[in-house]
PDB file of N, CA and C in Angstrom:
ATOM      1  N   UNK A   1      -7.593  27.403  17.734  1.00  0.00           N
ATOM      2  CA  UNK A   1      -7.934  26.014  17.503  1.00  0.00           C
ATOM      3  C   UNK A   1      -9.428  25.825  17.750  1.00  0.00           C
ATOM      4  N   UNK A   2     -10.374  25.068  16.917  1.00  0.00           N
ATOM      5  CA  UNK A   2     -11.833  24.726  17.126  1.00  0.00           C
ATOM      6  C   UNK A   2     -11.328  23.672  18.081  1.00  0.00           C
ATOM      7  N   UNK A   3     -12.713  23.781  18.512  1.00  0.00           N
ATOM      8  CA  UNK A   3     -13.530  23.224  19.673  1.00  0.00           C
ATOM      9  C   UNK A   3     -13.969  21.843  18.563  1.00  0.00           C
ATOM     10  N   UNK A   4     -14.486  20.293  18.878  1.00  0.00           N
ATOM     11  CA  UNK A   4     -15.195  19.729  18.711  1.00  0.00           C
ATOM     12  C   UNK A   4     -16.628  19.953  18.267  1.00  0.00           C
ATOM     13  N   UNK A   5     -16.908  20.894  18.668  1.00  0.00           N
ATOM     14  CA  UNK A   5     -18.299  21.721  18.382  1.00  0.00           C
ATOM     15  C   UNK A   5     -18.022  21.896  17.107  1.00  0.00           C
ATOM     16  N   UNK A   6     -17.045  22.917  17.407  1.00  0.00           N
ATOM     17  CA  UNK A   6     -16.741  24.013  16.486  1.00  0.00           C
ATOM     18  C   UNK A   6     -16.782  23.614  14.783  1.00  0.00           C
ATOM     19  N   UNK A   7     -15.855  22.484  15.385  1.00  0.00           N
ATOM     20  CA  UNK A   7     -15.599  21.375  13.873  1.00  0.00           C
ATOM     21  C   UNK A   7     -16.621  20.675  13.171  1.00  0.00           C
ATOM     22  N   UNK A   8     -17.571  20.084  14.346  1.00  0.00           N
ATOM     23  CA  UNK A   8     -18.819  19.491  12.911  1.00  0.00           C
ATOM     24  C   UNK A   8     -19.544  20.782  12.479  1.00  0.00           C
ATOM     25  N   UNK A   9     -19.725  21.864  13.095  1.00  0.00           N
ATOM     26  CA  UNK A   9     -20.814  22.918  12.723  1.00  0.00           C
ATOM     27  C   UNK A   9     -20.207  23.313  10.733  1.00  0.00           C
ATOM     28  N   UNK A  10     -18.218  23.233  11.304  1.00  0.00           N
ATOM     29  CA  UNK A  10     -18.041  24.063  10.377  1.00  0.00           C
ATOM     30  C   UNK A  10     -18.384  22.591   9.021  1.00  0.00           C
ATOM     31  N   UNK A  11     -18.016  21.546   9.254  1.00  0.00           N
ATOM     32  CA  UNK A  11     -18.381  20.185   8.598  1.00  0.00           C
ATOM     33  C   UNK A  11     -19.523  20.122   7.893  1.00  0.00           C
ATOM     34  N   UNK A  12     -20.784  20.253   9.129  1.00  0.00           N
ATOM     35  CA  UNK A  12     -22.159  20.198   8.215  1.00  0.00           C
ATOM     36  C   UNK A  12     -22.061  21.683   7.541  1.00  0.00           C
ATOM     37  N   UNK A  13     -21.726  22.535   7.914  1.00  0.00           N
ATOM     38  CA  UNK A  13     -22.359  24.081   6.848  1.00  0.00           C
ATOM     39  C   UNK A  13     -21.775  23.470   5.303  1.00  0.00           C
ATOM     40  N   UNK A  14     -20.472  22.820   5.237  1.00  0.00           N
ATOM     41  CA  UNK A  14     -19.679  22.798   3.974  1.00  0.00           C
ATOM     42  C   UNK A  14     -20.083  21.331   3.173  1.00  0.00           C
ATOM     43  N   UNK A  15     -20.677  20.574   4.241  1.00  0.00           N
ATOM     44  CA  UNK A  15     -21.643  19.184   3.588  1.00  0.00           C
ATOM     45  C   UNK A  15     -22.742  20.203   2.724  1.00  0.00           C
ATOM     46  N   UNK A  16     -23.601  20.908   3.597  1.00  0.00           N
ATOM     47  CA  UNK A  16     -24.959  21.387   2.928  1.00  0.00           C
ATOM     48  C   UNK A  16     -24.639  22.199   1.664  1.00  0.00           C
ATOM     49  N   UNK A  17     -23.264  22.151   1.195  1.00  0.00           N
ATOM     50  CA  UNK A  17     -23.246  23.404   0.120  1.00  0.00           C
ATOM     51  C   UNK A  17     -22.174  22.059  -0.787  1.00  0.00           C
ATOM     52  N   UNK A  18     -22.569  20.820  -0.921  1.00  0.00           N
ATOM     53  CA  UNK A  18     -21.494  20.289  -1.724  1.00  0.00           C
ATOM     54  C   UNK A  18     -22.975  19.492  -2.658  1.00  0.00           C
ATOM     55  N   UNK A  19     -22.221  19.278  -3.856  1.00  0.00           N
ATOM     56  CA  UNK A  19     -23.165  18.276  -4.945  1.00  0.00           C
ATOM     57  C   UNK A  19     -23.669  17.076  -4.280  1.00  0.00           C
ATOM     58  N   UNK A  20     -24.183  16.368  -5.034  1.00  0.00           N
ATOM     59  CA  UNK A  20     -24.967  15.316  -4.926  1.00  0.00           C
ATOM     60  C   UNK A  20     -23.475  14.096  -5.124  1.00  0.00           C
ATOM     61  N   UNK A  21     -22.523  14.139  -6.500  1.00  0.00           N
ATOM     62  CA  UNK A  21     -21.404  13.901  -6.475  1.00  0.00           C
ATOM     63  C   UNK A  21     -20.567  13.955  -5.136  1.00  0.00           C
ATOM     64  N   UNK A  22     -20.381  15.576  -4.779  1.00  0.00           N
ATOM     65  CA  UNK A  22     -19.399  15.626  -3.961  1.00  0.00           C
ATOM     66  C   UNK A  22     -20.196  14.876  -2.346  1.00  0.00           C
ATOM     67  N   UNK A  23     -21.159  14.374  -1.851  1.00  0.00           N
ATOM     68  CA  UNK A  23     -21.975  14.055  -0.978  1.00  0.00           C
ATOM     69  C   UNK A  23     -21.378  12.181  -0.753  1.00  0.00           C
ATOM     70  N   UNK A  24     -21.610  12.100  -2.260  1.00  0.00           N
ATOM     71  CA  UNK A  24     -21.294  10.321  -2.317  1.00  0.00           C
ATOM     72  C   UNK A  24     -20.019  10.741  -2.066  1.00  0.00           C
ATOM     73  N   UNK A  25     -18.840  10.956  -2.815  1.00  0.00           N
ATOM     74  CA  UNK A  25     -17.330  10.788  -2.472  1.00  0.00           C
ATOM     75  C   UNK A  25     -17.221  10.757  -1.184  1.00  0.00           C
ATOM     76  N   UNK A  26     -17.968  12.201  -0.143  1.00  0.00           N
ATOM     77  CA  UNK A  26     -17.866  12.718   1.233  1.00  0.00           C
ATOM     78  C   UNK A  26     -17.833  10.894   2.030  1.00  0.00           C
ATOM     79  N   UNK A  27     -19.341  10.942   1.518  1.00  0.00           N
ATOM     80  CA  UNK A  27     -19.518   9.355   2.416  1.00  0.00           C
ATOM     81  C   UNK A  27     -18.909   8.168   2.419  1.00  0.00           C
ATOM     82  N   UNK A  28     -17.971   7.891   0.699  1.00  0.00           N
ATOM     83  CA  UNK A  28     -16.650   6.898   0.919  1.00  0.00           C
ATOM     84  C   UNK A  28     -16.366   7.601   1.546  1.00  0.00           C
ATOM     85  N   UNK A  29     -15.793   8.294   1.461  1.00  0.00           N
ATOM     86  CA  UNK A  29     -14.075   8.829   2.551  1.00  0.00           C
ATOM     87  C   UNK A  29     -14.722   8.392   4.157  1.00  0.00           C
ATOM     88  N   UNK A  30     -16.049   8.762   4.446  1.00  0.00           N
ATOM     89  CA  UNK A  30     -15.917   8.495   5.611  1.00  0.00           C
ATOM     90  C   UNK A  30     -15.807   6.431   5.999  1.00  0.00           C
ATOM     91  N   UNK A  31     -16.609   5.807   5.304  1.00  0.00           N
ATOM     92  CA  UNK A  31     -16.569   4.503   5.103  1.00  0.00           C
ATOM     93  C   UNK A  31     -14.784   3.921   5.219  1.00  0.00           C
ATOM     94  N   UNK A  32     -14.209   4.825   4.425  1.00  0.00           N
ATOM     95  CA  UNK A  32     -13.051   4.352   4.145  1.00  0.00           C
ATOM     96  C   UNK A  32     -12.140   5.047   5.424  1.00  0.00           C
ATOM     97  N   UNK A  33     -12.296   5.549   6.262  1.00  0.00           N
ATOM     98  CA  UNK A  33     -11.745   5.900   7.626  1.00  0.00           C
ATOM     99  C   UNK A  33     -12.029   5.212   8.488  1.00  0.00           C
ATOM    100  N   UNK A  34     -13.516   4.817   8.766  1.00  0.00           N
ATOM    101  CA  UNK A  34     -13.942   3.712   9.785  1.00  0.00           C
ATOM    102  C   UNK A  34     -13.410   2.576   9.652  1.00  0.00           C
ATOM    103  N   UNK A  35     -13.025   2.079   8.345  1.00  0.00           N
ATOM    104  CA  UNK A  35     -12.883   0.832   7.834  1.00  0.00           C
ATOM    105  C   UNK A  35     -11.056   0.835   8.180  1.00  0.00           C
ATOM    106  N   UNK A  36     -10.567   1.706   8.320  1.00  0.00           N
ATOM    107  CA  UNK A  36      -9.001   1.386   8.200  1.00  0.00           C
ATOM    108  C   UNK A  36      -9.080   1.765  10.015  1.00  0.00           C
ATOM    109  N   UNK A  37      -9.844   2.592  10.501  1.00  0.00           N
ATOM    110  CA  UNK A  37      -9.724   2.453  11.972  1.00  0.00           C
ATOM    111  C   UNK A  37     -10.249   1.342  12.941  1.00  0.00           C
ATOM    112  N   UNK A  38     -10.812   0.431  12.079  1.00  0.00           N
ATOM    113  CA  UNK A  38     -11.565  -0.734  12.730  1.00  0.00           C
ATOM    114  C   UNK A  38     -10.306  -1.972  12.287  1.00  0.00           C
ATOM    115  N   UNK A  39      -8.685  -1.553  11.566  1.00  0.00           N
ATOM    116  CA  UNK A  39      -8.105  -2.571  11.049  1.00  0.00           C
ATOM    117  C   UNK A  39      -7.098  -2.472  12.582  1.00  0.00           C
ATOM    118  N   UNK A  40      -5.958  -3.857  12.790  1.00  0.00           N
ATOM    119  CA  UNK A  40      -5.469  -3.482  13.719  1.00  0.00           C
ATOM    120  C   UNK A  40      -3.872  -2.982  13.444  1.00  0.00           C
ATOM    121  N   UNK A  41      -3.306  -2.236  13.925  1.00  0.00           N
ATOM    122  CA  UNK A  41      -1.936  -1.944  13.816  1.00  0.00           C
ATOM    123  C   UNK A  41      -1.495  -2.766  13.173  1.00  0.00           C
ATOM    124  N   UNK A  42      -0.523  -2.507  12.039  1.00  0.00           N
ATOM    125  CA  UNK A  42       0.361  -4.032  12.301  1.00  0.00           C
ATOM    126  C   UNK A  42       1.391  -3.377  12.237  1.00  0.00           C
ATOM    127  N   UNK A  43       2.643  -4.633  12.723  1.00  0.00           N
ATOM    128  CA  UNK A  43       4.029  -4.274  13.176  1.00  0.00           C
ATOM    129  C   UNK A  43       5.113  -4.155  12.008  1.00  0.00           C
ATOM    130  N   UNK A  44       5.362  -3.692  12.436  1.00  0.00           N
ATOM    131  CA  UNK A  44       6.529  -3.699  11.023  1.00  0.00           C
ATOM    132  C   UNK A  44       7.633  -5.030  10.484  1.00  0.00           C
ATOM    133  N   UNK A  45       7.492  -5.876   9.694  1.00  0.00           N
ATOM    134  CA  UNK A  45       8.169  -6.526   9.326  1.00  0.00           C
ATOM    135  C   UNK A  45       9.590  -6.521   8.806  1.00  0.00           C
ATOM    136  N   UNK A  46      10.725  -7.222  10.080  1.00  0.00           N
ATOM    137  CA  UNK A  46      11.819  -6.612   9.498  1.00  0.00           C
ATOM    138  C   UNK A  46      12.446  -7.850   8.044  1.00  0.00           C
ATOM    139  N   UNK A  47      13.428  -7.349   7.334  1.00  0.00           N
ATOM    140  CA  UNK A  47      13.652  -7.538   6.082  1.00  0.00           C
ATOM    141  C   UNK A  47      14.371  -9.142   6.830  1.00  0.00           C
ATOM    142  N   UNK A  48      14.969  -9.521   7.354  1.00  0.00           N
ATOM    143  CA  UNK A  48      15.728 -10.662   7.785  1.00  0.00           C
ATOM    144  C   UNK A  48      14.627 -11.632   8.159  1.00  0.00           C
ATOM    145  N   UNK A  49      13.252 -10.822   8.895  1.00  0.00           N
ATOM    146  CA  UNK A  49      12.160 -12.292   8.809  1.00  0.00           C
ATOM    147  C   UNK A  49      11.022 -12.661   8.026  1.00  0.00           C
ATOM    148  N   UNK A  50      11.569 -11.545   6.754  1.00  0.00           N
ATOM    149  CA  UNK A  50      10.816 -12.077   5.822  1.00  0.00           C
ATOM    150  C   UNK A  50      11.014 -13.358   5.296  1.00  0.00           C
ATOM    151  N   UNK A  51       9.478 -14.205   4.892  1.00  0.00           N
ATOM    152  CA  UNK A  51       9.994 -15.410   4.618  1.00  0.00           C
ATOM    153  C   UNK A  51      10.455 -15.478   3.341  1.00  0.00           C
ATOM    154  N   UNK A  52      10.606 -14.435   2.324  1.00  0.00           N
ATOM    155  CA  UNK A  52      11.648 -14.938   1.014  1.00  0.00           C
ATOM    156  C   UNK A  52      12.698 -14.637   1.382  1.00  0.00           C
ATOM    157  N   UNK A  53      13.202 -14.076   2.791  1.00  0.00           N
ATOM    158  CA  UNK A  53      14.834 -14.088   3.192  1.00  0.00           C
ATOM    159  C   UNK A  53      15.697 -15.072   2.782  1.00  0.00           C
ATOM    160  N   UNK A  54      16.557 -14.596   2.056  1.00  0.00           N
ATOM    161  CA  UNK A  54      17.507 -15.916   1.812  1.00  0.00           C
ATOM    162  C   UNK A  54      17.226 -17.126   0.958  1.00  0.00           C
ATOM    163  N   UNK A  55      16.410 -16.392   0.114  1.00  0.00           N
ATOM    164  CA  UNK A  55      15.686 -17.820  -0.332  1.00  0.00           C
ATOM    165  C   UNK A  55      16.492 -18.406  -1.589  1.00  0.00           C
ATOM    166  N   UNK A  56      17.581 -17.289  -1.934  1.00  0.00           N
ATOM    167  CA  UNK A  56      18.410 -17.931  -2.734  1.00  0.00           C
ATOM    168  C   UNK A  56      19.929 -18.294  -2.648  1.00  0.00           C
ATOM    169  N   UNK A  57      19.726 -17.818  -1.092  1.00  0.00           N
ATOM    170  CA  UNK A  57      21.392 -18.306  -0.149  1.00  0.00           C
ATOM    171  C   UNK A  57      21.880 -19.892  -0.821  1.00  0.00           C
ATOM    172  N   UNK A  58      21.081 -20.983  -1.099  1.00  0.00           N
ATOM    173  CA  UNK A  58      21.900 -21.801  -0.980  1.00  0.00           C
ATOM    174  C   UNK A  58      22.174 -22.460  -2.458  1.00  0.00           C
ATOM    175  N   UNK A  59      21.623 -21.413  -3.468  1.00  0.00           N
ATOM    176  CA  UNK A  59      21.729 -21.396  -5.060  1.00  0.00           C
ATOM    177  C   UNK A  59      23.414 -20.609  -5.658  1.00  0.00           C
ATOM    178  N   UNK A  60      24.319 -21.902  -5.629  1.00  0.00           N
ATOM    179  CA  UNK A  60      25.742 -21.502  -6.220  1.00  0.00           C
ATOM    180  C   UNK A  60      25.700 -20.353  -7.434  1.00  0.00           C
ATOM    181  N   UNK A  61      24.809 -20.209  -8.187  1.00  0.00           N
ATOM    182  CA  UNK A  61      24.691 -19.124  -9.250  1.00  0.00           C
ATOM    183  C   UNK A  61      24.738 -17.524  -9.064  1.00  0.00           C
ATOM    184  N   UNK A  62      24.135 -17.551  -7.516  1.00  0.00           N
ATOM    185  CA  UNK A  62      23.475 -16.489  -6.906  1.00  0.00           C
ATOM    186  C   UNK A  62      24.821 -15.786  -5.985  1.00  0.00           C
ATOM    187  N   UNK A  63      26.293 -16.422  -6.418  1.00  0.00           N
ATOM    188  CA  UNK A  63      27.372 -16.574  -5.249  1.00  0.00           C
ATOM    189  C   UNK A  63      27.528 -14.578  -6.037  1.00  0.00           C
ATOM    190  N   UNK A  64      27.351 -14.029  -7.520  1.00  0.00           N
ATOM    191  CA  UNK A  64      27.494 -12.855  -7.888  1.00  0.00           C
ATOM    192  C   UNK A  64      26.487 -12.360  -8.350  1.00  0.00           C
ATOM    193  N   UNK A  65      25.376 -11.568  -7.479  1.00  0.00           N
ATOM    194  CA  UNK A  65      24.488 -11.016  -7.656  1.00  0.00           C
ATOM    195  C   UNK A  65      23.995 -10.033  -8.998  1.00  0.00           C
ATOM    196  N   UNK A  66      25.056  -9.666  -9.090  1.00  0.00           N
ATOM    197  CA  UNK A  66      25.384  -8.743 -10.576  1.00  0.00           C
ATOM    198  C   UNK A  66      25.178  -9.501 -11.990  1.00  0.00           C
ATOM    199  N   UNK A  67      25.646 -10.663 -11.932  1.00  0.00           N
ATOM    200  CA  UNK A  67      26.353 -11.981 -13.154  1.00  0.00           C
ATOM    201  C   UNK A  67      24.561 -12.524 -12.945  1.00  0.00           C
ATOM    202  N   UNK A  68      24.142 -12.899 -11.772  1.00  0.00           N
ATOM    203  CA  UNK A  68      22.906 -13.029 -12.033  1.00  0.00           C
ATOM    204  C   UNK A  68      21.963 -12.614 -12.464  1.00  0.00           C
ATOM    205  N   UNK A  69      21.784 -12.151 -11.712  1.00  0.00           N
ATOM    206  CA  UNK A  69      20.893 -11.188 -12.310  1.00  0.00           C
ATOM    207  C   UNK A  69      20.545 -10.879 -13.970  1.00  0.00           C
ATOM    208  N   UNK A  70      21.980 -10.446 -14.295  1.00  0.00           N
ATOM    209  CA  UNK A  70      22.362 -10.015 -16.121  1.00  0.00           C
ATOM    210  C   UNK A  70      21.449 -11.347 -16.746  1.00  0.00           C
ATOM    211  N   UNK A  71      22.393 -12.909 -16.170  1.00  0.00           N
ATOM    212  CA  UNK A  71      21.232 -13.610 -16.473  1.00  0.00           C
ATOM    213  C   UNK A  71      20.227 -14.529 -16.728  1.00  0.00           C
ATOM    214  N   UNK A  72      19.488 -13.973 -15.401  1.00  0.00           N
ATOM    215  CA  UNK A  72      18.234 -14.362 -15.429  1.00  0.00           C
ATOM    216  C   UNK A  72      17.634 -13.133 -16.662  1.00  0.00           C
ATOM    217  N   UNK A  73      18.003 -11.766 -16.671  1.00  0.00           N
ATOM    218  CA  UNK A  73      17.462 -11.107 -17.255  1.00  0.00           C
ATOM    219  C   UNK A  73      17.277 -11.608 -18.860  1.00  0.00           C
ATOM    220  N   UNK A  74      18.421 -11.999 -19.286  1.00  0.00           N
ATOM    221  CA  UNK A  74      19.034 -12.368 -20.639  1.00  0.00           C
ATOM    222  C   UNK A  74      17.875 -13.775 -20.869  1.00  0.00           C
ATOM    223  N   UNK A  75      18.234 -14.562 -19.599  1.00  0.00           N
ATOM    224  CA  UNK A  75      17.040 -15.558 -20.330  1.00  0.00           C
ATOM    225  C   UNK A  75      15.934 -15.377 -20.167  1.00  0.00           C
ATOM    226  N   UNK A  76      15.441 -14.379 -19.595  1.00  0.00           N
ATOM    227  CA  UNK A  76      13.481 -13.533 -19.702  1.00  0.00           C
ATOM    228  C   UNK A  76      13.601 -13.326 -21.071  1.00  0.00           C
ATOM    229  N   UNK A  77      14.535 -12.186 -20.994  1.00  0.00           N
ATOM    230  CA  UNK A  77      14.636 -11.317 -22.612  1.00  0.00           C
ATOM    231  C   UNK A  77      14.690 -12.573 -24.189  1.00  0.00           C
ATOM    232  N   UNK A  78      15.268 -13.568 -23.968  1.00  0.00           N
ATOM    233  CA  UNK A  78      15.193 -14.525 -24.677  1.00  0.00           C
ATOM    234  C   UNK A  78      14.520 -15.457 -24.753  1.00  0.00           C
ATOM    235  N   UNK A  79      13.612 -16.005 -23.814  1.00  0.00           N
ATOM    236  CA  UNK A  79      12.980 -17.159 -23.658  1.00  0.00           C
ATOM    237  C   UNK A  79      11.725 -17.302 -25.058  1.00  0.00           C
ATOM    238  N   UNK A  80      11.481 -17.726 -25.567  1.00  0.00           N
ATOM    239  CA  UNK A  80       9.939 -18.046 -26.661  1.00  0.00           C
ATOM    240  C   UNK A  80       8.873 -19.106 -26.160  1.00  0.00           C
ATOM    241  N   UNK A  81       8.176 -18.713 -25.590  1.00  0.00           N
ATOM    242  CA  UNK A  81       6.656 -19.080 -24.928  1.00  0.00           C
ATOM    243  C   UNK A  81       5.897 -19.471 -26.187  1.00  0.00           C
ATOM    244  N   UNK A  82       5.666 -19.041 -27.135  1.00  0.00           N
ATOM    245  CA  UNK A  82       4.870 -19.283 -28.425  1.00  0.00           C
ATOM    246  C   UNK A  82       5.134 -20.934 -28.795  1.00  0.00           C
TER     247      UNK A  82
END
């Protein structure tokens, strides 16, 4: 296992041998590490407190998920917007 040392030495030798291309990408990636390590955890949202939970519990249509579904699909597939 490297050492901390060990690791930027081997870092900069393989920076000094990359394009001008591969140099910019190098420097997003690092931008884009600081930037997601400066974000804070977040917790996991469970499915019951999401707020579209249930949002069609109290819609009688919705009593057969299957029958619905078919259609809402049927009237997408049919509707004329023009």
């Amino acid at each position: 296992m490297l050492t901390q040392q060990a690791k930027r030495e081997v870092l900069l030798r393989q920076i000094e041998e990359l394009t001008p291309g591969g140099l910019t990408e190098v420097a997003q990636f690092i931008e884009f590490l600081q930037f997601r390590a400066q974000q804070p955890a977040r917790k996991p949202v469970s499915k019951r407190n999401h707020p579209a939970f249930g949002v069609w519990a109290d819609h009688p249509e919705a009593g057969d998920p299957v029958s619905f579904g078919m259609k809402l699909r049927q009237r997408l597939e049919t509707r004329r917007d023009a």
